[in-house]
N, C-alpha and C. Protein backbone atom coordinates (compact mmCIF):
# COMPACT_ATOMS: atom_id res chain seq x y z
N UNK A 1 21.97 -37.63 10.80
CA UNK A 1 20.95 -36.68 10.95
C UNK A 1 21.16 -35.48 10.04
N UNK A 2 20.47 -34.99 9.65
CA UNK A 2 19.80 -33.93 8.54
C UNK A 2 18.55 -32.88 8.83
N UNK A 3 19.84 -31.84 9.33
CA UNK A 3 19.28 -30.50 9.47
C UNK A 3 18.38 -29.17 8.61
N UNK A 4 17.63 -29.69 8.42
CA UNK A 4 17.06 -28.48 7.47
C UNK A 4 17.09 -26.31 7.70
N UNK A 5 17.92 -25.67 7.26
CA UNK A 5 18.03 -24.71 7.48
C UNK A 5 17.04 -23.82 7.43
N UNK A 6 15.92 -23.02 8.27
CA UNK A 6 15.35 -22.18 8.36
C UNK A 6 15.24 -21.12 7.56
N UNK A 7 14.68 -20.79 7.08
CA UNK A 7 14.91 -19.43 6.05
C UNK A 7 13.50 -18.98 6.25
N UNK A 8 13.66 -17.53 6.01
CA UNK A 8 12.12 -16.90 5.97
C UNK A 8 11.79 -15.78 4.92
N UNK A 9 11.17 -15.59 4.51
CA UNK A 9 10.86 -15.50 3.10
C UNK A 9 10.73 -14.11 3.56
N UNK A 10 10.89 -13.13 4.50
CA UNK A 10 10.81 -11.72 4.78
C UNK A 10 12.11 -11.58 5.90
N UNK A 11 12.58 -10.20 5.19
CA UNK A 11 13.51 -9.69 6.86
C UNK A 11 12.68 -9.14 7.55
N UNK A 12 13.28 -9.59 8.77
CA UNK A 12 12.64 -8.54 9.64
C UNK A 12 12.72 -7.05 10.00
N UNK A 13 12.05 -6.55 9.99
CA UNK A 13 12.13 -4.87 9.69
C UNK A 13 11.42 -4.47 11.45
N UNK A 14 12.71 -3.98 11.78
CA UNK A 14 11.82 -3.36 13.56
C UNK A 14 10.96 -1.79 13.22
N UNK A 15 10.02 -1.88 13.60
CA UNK A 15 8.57 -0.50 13.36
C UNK A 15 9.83 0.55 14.16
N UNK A 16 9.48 1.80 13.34
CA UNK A 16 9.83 2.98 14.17
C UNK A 16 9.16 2.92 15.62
N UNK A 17 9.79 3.47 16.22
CA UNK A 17 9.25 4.23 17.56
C UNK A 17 8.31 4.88 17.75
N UNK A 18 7.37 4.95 18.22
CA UNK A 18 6.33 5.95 18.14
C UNK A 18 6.50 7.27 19.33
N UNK A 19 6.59 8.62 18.98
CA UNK A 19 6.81 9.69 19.43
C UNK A 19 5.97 10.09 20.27
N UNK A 20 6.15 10.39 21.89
CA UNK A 20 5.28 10.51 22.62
C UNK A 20 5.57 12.40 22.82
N UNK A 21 4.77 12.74 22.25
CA UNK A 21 4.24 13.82 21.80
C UNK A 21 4.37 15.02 23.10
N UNK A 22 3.68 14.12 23.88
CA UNK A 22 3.14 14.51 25.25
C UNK A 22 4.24 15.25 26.13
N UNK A 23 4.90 13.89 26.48
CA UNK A 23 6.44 14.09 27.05
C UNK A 23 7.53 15.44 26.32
N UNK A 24 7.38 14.79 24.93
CA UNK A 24 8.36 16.03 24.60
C UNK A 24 8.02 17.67 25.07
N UNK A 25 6.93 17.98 24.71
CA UNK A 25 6.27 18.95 25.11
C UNK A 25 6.69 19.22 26.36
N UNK A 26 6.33 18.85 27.67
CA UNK A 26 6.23 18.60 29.05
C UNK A 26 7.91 18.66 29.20
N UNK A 27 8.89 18.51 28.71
CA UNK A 27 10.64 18.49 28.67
C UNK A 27 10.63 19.77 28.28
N UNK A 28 10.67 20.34 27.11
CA UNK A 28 10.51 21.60 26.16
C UNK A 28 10.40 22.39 27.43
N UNK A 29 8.76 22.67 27.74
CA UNK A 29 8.24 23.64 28.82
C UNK A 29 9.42 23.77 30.10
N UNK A 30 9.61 22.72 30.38
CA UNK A 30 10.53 22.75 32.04
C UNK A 30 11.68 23.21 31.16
N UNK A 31 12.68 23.20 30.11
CA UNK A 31 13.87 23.63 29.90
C UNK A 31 13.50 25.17 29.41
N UNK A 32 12.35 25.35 29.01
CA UNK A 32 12.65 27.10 29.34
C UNK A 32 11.61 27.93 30.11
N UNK A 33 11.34 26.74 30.90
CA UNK A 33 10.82 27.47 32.39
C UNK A 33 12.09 27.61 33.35
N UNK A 34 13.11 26.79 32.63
CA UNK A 34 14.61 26.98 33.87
C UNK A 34 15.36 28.07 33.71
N UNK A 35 15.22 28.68 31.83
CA UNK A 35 16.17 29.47 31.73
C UNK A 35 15.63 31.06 31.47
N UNK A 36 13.98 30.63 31.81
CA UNK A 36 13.32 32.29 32.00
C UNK A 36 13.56 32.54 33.74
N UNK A 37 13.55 31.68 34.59
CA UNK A 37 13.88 31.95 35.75
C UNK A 37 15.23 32.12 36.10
N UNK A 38 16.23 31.30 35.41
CA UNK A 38 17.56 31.91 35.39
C UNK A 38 18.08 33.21 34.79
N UNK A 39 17.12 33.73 34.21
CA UNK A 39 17.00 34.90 33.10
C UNK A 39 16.59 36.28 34.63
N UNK A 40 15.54 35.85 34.73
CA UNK A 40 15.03 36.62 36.28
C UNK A 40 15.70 37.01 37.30
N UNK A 41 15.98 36.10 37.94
CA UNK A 41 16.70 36.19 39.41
C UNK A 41 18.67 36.31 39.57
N UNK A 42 18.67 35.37 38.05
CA UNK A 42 20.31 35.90 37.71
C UNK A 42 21.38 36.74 36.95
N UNK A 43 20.26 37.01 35.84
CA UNK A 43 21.31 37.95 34.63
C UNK A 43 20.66 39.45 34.44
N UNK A 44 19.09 39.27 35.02
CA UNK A 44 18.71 40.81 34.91
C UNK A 44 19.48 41.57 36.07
N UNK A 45 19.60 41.47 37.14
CA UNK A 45 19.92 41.73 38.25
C UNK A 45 21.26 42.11 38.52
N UNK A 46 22.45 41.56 37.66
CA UNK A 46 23.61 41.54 36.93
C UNK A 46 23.35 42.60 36.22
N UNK A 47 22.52 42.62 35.34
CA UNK A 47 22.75 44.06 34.14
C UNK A 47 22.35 45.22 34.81
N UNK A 48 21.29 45.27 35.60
CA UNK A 48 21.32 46.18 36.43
C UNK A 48 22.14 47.46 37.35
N UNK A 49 22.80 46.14 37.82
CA UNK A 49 23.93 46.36 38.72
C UNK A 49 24.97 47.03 38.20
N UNK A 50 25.38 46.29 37.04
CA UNK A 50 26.33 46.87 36.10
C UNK A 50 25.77 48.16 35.59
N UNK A 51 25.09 48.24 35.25
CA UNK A 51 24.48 49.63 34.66
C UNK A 51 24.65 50.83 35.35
N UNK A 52 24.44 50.78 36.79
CA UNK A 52 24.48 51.60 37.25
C UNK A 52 26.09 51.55 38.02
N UNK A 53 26.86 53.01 38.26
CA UNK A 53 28.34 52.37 38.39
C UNK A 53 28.56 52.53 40.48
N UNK A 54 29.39 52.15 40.81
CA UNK A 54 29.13 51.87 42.00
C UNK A 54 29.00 52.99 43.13
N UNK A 55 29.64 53.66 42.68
CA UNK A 55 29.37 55.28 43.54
C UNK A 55 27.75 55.84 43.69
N UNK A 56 26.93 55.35 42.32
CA UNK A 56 25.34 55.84 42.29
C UNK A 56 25.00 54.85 42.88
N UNK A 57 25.29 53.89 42.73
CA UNK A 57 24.28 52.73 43.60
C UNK A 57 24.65 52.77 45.11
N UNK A 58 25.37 53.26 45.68
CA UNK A 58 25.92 53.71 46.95
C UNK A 58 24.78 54.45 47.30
N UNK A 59 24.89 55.74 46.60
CA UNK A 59 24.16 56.94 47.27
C UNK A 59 22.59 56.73 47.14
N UNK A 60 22.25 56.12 45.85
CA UNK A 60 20.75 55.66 45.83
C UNK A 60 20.54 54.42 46.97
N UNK A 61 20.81 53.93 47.35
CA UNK A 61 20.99 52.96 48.24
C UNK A 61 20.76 53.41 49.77
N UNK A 62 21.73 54.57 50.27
CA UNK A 62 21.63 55.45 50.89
C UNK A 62 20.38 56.41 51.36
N UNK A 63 19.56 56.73 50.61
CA UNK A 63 18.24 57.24 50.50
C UNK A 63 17.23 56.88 51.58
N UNK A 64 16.96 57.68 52.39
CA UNK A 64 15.52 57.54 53.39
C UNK A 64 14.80 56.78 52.91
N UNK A 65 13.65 57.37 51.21
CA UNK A 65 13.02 56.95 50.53
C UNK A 65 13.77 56.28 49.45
N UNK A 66 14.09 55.04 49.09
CA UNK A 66 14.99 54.66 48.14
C UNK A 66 14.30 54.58 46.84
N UNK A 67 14.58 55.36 45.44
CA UNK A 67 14.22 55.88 44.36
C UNK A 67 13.88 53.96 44.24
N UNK A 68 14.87 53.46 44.48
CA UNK A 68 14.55 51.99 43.19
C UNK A 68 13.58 51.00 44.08
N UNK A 69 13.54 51.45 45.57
CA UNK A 69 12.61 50.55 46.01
C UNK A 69 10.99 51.27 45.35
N UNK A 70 10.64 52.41 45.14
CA UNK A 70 9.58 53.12 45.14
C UNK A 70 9.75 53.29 43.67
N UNK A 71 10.49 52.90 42.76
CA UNK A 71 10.02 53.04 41.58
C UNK A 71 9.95 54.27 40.56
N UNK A 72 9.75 54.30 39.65
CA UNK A 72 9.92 55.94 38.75
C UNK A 72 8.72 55.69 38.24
N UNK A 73 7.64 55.30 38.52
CA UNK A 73 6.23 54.86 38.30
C UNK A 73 4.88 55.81 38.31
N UNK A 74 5.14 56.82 39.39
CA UNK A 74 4.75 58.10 39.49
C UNK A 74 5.68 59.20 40.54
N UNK A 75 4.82 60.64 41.08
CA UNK A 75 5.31 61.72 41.23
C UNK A 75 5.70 61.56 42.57
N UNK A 76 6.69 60.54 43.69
CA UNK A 76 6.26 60.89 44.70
C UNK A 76 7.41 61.40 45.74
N UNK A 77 8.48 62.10 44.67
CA UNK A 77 9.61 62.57 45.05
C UNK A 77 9.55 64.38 44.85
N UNK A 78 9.99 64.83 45.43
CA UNK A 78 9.98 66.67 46.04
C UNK A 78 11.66 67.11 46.09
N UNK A 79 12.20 67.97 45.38
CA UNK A 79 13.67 68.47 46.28
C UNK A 79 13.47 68.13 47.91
N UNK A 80 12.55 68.72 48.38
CA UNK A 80 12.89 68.57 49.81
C UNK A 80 12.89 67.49 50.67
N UNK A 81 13.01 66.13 49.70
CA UNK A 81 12.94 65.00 49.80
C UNK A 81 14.46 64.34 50.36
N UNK A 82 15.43 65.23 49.66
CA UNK A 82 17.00 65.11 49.77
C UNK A 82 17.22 66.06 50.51
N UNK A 83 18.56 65.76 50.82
CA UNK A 83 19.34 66.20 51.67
C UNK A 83 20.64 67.08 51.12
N UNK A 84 20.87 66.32 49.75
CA UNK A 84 22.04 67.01 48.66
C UNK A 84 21.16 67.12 47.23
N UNK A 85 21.95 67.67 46.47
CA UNK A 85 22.03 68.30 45.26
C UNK A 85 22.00 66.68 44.22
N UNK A 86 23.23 65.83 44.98
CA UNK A 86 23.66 64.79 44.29
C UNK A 86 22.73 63.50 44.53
N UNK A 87 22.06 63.57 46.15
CA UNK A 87 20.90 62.54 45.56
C UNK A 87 20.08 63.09 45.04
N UNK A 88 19.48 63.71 45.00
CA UNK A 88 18.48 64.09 43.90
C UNK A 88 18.57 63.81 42.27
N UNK A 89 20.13 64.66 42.01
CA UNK A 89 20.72 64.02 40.81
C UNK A 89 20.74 62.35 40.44
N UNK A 90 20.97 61.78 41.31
CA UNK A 90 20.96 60.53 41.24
C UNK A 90 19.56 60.15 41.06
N UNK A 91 18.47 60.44 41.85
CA UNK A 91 17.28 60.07 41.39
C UNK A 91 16.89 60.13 40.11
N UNK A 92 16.92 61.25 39.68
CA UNK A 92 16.73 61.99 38.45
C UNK A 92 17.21 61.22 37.16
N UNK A 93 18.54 61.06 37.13
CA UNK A 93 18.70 60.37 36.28
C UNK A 93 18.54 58.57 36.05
N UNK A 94 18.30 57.95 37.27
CA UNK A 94 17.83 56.99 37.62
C UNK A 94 16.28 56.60 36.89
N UNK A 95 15.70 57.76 37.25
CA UNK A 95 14.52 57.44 36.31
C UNK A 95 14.23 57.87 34.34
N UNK A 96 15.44 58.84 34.31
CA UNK A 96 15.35 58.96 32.85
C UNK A 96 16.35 57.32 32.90
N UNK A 97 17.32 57.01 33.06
CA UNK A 97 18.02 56.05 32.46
C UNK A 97 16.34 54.64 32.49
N UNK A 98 15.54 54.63 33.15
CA UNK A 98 14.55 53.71 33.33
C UNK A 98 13.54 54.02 31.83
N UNK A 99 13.81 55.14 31.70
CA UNK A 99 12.99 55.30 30.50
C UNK A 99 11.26 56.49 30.33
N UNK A 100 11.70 56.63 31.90
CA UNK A 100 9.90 57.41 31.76
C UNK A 100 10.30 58.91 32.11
N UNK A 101 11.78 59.17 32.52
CA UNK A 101 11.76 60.58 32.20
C UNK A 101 11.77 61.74 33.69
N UNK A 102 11.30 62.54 33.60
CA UNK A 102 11.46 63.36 34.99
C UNK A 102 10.17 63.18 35.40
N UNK A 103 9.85 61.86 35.68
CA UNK A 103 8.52 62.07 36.84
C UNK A 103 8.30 62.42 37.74
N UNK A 104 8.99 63.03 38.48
CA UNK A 104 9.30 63.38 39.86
C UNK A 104 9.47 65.43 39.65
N UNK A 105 9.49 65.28 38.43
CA UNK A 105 9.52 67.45 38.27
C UNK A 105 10.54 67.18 39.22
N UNK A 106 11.91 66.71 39.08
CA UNK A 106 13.10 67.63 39.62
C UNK A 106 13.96 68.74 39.30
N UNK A 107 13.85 68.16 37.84
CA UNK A 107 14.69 69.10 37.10
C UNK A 107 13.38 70.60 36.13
N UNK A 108 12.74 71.51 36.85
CA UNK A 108 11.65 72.21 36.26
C UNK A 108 12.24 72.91 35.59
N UNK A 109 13.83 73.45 35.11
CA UNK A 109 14.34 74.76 34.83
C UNK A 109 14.67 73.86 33.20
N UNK A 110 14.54 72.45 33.13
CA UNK A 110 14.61 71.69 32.37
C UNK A 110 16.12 71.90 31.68
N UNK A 111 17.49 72.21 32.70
CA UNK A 111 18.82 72.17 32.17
C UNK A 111 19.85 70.81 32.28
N UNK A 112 19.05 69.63 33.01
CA UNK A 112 19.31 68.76 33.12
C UNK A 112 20.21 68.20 34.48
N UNK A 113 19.81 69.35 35.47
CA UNK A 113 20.13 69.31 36.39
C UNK A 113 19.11 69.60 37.76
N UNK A 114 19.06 68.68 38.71
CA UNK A 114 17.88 68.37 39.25
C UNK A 114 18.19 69.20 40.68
N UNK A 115 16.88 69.68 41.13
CA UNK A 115 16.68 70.44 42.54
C UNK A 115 18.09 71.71 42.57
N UNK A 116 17.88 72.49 41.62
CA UNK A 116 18.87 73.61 41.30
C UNK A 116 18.99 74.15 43.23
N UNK A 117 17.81 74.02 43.82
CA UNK A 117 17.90 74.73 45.04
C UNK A 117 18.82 74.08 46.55
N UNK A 118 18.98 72.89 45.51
CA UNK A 118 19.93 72.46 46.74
C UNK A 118 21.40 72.32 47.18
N UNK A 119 22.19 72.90 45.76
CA UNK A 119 23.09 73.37 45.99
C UNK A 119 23.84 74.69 46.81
């Protein structure tokens, strides 16, 4: 018996893959929808914290009206709001370190020292 060997006059060439467009997209989105929410709830909150050193975050913390629950957003803090010299101070600079400054008119004598009257 007499086998004739097969041969084929082309290699075979396997087609690329075709790129599902869709999917990648839809992966993309969820990997930095994970790390804007890990960004949120874990590392701002951290810098925060750190920022402020632990003795101020004590006494702001401390507060009837707490400066960081209520924000430096508008006017709705008075000296006679405190009780010391030093929360007030603490407010005060709480909202310049935020960036908008003495919204609260604590410091009016403008020496950088807040509710002069409660010392």
């Amino acid at each position: 018996m007499f086998k004739i060997p097969l041969s084929y006059p082309y290699e075979y060439v396997q087609e690329p893959a075709q790129v599902n467009w869709g999917m990648v997209i839809i992966i993309f989105a969820g990997i930095l929808t994970i790390i804007v929410l890990v960004t949120i709830f874990f590392v701002i909150p951290e810098y925060v914290r750190g920022y402020l050193n632990e003795s101020v975050q004590g006494r702001i913390g401390n507060l009837s009206n707490n400066a960081v629950d209520s924000g430096c957003s508008s006017d709705v803090y008075n000296c006679w709001n405190f009780t010391t010299q030093q929360e007030a101070q603490d407010v005060f600079e709480w909202c310049i370190g935020q960036g908008v400054g003495d919204v609260h008119h604590l410091d009016t004598d403008k020496d950088g020292k807040a509710c002069d009257s409660l010392e």
